[in-house]
Protein backbone atom coordinates (compact mmCIF):
# COMPACT_ATOMS: atom_id res chain seq x y z
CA UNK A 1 0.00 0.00 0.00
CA UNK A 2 2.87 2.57 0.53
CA UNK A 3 4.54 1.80 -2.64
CA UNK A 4 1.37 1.93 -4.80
CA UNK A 5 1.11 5.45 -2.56
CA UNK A 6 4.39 6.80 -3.49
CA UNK A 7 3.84 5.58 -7.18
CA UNK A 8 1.01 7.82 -7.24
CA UNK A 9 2.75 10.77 -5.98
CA UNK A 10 4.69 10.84 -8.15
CA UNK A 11 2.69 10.04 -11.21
CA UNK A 12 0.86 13.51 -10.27
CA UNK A 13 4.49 15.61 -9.46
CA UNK A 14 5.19 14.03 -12.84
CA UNK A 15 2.00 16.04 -14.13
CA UNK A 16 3.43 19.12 -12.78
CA UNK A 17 6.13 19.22 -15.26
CA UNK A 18 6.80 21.08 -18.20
CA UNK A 19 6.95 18.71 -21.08
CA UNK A 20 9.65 20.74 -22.68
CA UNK A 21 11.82 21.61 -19.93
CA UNK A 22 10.68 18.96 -17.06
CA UNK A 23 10.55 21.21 -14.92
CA UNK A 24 7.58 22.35 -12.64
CA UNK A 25 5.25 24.54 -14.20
CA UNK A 26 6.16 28.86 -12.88
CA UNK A 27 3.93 30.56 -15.40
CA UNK A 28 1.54 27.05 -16.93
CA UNK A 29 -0.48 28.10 -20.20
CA UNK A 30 -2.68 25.93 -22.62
CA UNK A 31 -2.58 26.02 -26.05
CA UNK A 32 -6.50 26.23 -26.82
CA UNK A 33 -5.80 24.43 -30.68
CA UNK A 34 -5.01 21.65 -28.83
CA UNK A 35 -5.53 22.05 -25.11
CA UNK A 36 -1.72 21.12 -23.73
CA UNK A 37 -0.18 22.93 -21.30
CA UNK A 38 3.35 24.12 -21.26
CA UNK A 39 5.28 26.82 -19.64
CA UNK A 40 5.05 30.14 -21.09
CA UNK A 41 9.04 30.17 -21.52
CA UNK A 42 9.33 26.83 -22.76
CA UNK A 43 6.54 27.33 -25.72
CA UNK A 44 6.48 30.72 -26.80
CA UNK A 45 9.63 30.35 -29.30
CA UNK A 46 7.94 27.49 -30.73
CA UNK A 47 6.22 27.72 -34.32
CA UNK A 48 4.27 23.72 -33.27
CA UNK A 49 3.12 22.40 -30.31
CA UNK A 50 6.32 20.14 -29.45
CA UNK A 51 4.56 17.07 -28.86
CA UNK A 52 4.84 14.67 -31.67
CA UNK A 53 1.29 13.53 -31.98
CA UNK A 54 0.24 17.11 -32.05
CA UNK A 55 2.04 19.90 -33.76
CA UNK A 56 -0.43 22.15 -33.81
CA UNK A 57 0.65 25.75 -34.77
CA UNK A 58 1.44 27.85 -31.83
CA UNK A 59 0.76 31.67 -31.68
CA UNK A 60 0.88 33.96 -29.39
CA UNK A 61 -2.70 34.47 -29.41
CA UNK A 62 -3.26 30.61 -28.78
CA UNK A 63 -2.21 31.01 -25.12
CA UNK A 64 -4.70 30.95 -22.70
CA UNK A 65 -3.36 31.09 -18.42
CA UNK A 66 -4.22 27.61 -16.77
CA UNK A 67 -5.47 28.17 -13.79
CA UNK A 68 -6.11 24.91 -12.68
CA UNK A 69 -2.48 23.97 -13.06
CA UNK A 70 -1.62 27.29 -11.59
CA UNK A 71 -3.37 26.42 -8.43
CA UNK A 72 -2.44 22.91 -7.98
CA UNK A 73 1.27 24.17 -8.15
CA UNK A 74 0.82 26.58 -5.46
């Protein structure tokens, strides 16, 4: 029971990380094409959404704040 606990803490610190960087999320925003979240300095050089199943285009009027990230990493 505590390994399956510790497993699952860190599957979710895992989904506090910025894909791009791995780090945790500062300033978390989604990409509203496609809905994944990144940190604002990791994605905002980026011309596609990094992922490889994705690569959506990536503007800077695609960013949207995501709060619920934002408040689970405070």
């Amino acid at each position: 029971l505590v390994r399956s606990d510790a497993m699952a803490t860190r599957a979710h610190e895992n989904n506090l990380l910025c894909s791009i960087c791995g780090e945790i999320f500062t300033n978390p925003v989604i990409l509203s094409p496609c809905g994944h979240t990144f940190d604002h300095h990791c994605i905002a050089n980026h011309a596609y959404c990094p992922l490889p199943t994705c690569r959506v285009v990536v503007s800077p009027r695609s960013f949207s704040v995501n709060y619920q990230m934002r408040e689970l990493i405070e």
